[in-house]
Protein backbone atom coordinates (compact mmCIF):
# COMPACT_ATOMS: atom_id res chain seq x y z
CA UNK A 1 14.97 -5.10 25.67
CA UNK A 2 14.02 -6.61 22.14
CA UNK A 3 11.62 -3.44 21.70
CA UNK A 4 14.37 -0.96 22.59
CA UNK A 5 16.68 -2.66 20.38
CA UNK A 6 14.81 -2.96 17.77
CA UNK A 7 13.45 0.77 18.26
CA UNK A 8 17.55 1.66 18.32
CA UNK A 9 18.57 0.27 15.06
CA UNK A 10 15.13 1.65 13.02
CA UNK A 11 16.14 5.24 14.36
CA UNK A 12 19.84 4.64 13.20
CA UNK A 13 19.18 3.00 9.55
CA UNK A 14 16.19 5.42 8.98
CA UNK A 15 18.76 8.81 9.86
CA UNK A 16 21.73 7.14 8.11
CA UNK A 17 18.77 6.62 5.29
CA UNK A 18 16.99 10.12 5.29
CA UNK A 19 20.18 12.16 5.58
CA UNK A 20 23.07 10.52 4.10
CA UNK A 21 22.20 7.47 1.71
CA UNK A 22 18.81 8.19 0.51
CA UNK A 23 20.01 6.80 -3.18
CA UNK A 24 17.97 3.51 -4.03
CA UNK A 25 20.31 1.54 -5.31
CA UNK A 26 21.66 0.50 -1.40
CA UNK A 27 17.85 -0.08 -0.56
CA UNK A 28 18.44 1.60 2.94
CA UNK A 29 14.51 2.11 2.87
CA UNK A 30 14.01 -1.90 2.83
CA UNK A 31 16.40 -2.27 6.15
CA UNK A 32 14.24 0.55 7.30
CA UNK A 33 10.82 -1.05 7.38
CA UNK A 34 12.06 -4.69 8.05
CA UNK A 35 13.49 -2.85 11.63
CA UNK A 36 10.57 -0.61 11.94
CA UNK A 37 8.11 -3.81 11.23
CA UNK A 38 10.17 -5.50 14.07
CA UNK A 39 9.62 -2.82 16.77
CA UNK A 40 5.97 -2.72 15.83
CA UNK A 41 5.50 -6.28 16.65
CA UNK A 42 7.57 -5.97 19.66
CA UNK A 43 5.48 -2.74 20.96
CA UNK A 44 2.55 -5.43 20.34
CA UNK A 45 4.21 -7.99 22.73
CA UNK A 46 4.84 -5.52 25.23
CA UNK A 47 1.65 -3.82 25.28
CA UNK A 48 0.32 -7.45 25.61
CA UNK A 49 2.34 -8.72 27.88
CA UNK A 50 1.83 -5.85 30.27
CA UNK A 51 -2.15 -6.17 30.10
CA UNK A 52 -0.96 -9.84 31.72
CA UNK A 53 1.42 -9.19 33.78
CA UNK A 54 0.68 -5.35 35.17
CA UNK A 55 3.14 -4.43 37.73
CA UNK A 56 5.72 -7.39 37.77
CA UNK A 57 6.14 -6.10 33.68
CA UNK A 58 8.39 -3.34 35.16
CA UNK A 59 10.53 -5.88 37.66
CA UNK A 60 11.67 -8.60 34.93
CA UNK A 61 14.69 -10.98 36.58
CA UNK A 62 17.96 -10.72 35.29
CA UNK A 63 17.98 -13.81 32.97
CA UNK A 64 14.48 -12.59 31.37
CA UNK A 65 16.44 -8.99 30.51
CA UNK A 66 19.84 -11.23 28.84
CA UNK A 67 17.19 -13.30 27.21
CA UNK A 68 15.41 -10.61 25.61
CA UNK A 69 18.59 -8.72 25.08
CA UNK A 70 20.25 -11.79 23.01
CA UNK A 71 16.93 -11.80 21.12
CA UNK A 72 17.14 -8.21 19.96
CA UNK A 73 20.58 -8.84 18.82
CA UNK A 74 19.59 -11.93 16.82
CA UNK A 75 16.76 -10.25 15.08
CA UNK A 76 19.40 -6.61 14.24
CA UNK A 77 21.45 -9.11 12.70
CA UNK A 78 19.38 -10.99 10.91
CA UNK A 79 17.78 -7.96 9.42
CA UNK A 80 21.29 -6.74 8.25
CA UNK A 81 22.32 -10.16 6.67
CA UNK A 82 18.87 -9.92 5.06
CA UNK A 83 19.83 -6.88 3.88
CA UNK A 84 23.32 -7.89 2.96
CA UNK A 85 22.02 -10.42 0.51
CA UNK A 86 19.82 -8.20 -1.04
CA UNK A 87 22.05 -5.69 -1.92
CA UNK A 88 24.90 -8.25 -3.26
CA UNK A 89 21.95 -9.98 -5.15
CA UNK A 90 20.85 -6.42 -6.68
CA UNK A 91 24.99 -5.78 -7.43
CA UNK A 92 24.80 -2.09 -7.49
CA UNK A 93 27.93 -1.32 -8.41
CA UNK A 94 28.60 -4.02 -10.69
CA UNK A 95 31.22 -5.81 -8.63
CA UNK A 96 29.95 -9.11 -8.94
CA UNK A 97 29.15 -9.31 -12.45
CA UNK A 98 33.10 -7.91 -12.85
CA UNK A 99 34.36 -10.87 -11.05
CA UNK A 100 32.36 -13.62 -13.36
């Protein structure tokens, strides 16, 4: 679940990204790699895990798939937030220098 999270939210920032806000200033292309970095590692831990594991990898119990679900959440968000900062610490559109 982590992977295919993870794999979900690169695929949606990179075509938000590539066809609607390629401008730098929102560093889109940052969010990007931090999600695409994230579902290479996971692809790692899979491919891993299923060397280990071999058949039961395809027959994980419930609280393994919630687990791993919760976990895919946590790192989408913390990517964004990541992001967030970034952005209001670059101020592209001058809003916070306005407010001072």
């Amino acid at each position: 679940m982590t992977l295919l999270i993870t794999v979900i939210a690169a695929l949606t920032v990179t075509c938000l990204w590539y066809f609607k806000f390629n401008d730098k200033k929102y560093k889109l292309g940052t969010l990007c790699l931090m999600y695409w970095g994230a579902s290479l590692m996971w692809l790692v831990d899979a491919v891993y895990e299923f060397a280990e594991l071999k058949d039961e990898y395809f027959r994980p119990e419930a609280a393994d798939m919630i687990n791993d679900a919760f976990l895919g959440l946590c790192v989408a968000v913390l990517g964004v937030v990541i992001w967030l900062v970034m952005v209001l610490v670059s101020d592209p559109k001058g809003v916070v220098r306005r407010i001072r």
